[in-house]
Protein backbone atom coordinates (compact mmCIF):
# COMPACT_ATOMS: atom_id res chain seq x y z
CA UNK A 1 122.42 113.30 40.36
CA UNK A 2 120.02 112.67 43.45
CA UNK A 3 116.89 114.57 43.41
CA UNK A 4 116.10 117.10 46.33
CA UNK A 5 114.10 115.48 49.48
CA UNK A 6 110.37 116.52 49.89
CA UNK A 7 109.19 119.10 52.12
CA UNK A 8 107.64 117.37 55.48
CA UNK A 9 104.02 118.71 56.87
CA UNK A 10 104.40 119.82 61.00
CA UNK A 11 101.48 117.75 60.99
CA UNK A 12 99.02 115.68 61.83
CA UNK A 13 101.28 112.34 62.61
CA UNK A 14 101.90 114.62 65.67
CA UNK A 15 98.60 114.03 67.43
CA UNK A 16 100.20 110.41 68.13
CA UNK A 17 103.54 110.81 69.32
CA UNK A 18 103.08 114.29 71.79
CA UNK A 19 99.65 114.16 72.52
CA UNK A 20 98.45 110.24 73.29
CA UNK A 21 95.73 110.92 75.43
CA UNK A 22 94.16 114.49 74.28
CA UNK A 23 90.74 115.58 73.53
CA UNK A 24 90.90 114.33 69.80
CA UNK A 25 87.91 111.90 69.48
CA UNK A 26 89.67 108.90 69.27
CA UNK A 27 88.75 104.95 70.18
CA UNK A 28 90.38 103.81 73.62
CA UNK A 29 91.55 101.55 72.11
CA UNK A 30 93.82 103.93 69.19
CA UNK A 31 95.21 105.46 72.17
CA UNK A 32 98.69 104.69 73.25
CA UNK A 33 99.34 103.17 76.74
CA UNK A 34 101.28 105.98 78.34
CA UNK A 35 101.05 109.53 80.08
CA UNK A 36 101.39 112.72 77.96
CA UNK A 37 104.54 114.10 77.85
CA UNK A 38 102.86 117.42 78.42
CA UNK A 39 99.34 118.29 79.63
CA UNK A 40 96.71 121.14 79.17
CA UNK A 41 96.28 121.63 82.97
CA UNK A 42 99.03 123.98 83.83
CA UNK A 43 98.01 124.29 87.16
CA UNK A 44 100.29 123.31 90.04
CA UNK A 45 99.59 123.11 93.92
CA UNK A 46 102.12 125.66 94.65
CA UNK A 47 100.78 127.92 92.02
CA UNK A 48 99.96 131.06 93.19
CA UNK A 49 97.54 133.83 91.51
CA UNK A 50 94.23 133.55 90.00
CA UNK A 51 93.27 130.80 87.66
CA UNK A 52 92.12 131.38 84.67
CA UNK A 53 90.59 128.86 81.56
CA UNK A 54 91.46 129.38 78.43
CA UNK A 55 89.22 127.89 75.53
CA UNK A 56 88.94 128.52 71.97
CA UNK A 57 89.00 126.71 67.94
CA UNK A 58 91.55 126.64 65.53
CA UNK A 59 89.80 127.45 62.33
CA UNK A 60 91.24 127.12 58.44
CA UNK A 61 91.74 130.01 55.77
CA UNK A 62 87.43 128.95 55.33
CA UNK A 63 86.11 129.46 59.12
CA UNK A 64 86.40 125.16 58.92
CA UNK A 65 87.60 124.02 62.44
CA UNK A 66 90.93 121.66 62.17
CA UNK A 67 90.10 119.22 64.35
CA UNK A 68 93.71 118.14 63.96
CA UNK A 69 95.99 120.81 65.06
CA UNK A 70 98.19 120.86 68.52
CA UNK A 71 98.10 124.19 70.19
CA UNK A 72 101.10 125.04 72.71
CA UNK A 73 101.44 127.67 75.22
CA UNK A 74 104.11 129.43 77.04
CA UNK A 75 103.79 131.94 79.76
CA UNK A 76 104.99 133.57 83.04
CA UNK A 77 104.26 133.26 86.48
CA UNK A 78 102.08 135.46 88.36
CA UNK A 79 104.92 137.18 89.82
CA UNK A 80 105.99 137.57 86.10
CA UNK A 81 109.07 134.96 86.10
CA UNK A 82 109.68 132.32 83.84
CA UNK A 83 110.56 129.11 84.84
CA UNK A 84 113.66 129.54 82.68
CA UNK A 85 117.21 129.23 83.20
CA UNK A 86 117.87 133.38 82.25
CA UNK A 87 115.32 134.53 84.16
CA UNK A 88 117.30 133.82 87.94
CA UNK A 89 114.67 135.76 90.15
CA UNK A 90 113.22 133.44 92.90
CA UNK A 91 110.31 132.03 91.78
CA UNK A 92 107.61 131.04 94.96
CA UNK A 93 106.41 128.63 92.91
CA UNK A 94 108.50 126.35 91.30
CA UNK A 95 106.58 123.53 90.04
CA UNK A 96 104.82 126.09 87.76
CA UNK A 97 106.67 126.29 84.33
CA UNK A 98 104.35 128.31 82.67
CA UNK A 99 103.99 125.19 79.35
CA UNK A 100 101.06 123.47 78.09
CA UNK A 101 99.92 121.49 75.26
CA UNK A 102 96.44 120.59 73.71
CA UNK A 103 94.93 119.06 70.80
CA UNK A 104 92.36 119.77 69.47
CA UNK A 105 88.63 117.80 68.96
CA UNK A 106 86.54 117.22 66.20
CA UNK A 107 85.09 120.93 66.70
CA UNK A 108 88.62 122.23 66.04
CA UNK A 109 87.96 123.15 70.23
CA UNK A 110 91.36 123.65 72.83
CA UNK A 111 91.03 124.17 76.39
CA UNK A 112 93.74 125.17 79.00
CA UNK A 113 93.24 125.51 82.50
CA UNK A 114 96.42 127.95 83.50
CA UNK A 115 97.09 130.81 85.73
CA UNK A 116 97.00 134.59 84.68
CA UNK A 117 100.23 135.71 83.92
CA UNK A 118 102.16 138.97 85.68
CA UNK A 119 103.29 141.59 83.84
CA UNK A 120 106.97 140.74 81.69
CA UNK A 121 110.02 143.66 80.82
CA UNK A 122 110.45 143.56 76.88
CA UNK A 123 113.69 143.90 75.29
CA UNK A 124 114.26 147.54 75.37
CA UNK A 125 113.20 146.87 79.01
CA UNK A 126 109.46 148.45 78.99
CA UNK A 127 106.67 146.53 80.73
CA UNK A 128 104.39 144.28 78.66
CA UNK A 129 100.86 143.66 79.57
CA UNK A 130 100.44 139.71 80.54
CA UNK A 131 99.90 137.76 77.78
CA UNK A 132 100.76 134.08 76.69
CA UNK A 133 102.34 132.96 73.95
CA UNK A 134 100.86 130.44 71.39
CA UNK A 135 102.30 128.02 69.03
CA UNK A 136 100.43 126.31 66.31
CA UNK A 137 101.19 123.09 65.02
CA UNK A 138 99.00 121.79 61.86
CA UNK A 139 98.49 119.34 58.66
CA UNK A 140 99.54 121.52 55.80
CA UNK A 141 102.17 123.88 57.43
CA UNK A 142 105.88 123.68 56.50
CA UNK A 143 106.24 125.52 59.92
CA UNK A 144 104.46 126.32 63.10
CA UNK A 145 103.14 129.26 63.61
CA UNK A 146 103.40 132.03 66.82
CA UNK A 147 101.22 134.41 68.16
CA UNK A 148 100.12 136.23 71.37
CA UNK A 149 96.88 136.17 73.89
CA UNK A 150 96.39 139.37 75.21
CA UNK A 151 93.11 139.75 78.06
CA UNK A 152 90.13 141.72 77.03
CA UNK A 153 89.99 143.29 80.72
CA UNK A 154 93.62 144.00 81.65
CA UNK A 155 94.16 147.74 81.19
CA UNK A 156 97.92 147.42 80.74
CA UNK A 157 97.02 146.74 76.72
CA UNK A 158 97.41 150.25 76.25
CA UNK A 159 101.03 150.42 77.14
CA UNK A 160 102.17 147.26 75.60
CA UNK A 161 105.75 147.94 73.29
CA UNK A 162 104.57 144.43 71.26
CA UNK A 163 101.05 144.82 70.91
CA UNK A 164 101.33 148.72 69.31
CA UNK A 165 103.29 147.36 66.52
CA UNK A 166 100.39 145.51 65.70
CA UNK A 167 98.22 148.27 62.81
CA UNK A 168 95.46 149.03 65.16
CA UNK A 169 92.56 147.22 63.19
CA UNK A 170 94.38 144.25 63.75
CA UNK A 171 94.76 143.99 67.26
CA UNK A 172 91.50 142.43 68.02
CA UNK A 173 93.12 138.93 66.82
CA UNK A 174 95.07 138.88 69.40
CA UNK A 175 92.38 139.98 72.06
CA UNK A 176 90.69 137.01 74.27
CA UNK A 177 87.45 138.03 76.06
CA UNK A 178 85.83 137.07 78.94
CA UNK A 179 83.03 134.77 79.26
CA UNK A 180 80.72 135.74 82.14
CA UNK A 181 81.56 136.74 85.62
CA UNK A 182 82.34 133.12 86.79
CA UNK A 183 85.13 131.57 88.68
CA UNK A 184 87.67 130.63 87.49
CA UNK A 185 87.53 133.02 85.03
CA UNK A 186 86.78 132.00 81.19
CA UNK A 187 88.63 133.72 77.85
CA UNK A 188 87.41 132.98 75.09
CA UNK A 189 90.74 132.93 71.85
CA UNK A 190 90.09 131.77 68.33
CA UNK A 191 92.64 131.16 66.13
CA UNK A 192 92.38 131.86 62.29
CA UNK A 193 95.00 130.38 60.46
CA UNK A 194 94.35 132.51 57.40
CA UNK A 195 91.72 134.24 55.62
CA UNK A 196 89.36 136.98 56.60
CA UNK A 197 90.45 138.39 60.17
CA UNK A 198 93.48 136.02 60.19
CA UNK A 199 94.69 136.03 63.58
CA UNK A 200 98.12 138.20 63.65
CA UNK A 201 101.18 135.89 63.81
CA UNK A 202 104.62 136.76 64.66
CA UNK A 203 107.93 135.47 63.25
CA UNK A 204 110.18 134.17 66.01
């Protein structure tokens, strides 16, 4: 009788294989000789809209930052199109396909330098406020996890279908503020894998 194969960990043998030249404190010389397959600058020159950074930690179930974890991110256009095969409306900027990936450093710290999404229909066909979608890779899950970043100063939050089935105490974890009046402008998202004000996390 053969006995049933382990579970596998998402993580961290990732950090080599997807993310080769990230901001994880490695040696040069640990680092593989090749260009990531996917990059935390989002940013194309045909990009139009206003350009936003995005910064933040992934932190354990103990407020610990996992200095391990790959953090991806999926969003739309400023127009609010995807660079995806369903969504056919003419896109002005093409080179933009709304993906990014980062790992993070020894402070548990991601950074992504994107463009503020437009405004998406829902399934039932309702307007969503922009937001981006994240997906967490780390040592220890069986799965990764997904959640959302909504913007502190976009009033559309109110009408969001997604964001009021979230219990209204809970919300906040999905909120990412801004940081000063600079440009480009700077929102701040921590991520709380679990434990006290666990960010909210959606099955997908």
């Amino acid at each position: 009788m053969s006995e049933i194969t382990p579970s596998q960990t998402v993580g961290p043998f990732f950090a080599f294989g997807l993310t080769p030249h990230s901001r994880c404190d490695w040696k040069p010389s640990d680092r593989y000789d090749w260009k990531d397959t996917v990059g935390a600058n989002l940013v194309t020159p045909d990009a139009s809209g206003r350009k936003i950074r995005i910064e933040g930690r992934v932190l354990d179930g103990d407020g610990v930052p996992i200095n391990d974890a790959m953090v991806e991110i999926w969003q739309a256009d400023a127009q609010g199109h995807y660079a995806h095969p369903r969504d056919t409306r003419a896109r002005p900027n093409t080179s933009f396909k709304g993906f990014g990936r980062s790992a993070t450093d020894k402070d548990g710290v991601y950074v992504f330098d994107t463009i503020k999404p437009g405004r998406v229909p829902g399934p039932d066909g309702k307007m969503q406020a922009p937001h981006i979608v994240f997906c967490i890779f780390s040592r220890g899950m069986l799965r990764q996890i997904y959640t959302r970043l909504y913007f502190s100063d976009e009033p559309s939050n109110a009408e969001d279908p997604i964001l009021a089935l979230v219990p209204a105490e809970r919300r906040g974890t999905l909120i990412a503020h801004r940081q000063g009046d600079g440009e480009p402008a700077i929102y701040r998202f921590d991520i709380r894998v679990q434990g006290e004000n666990e960010t909210v996390f959606f099955e997908i």
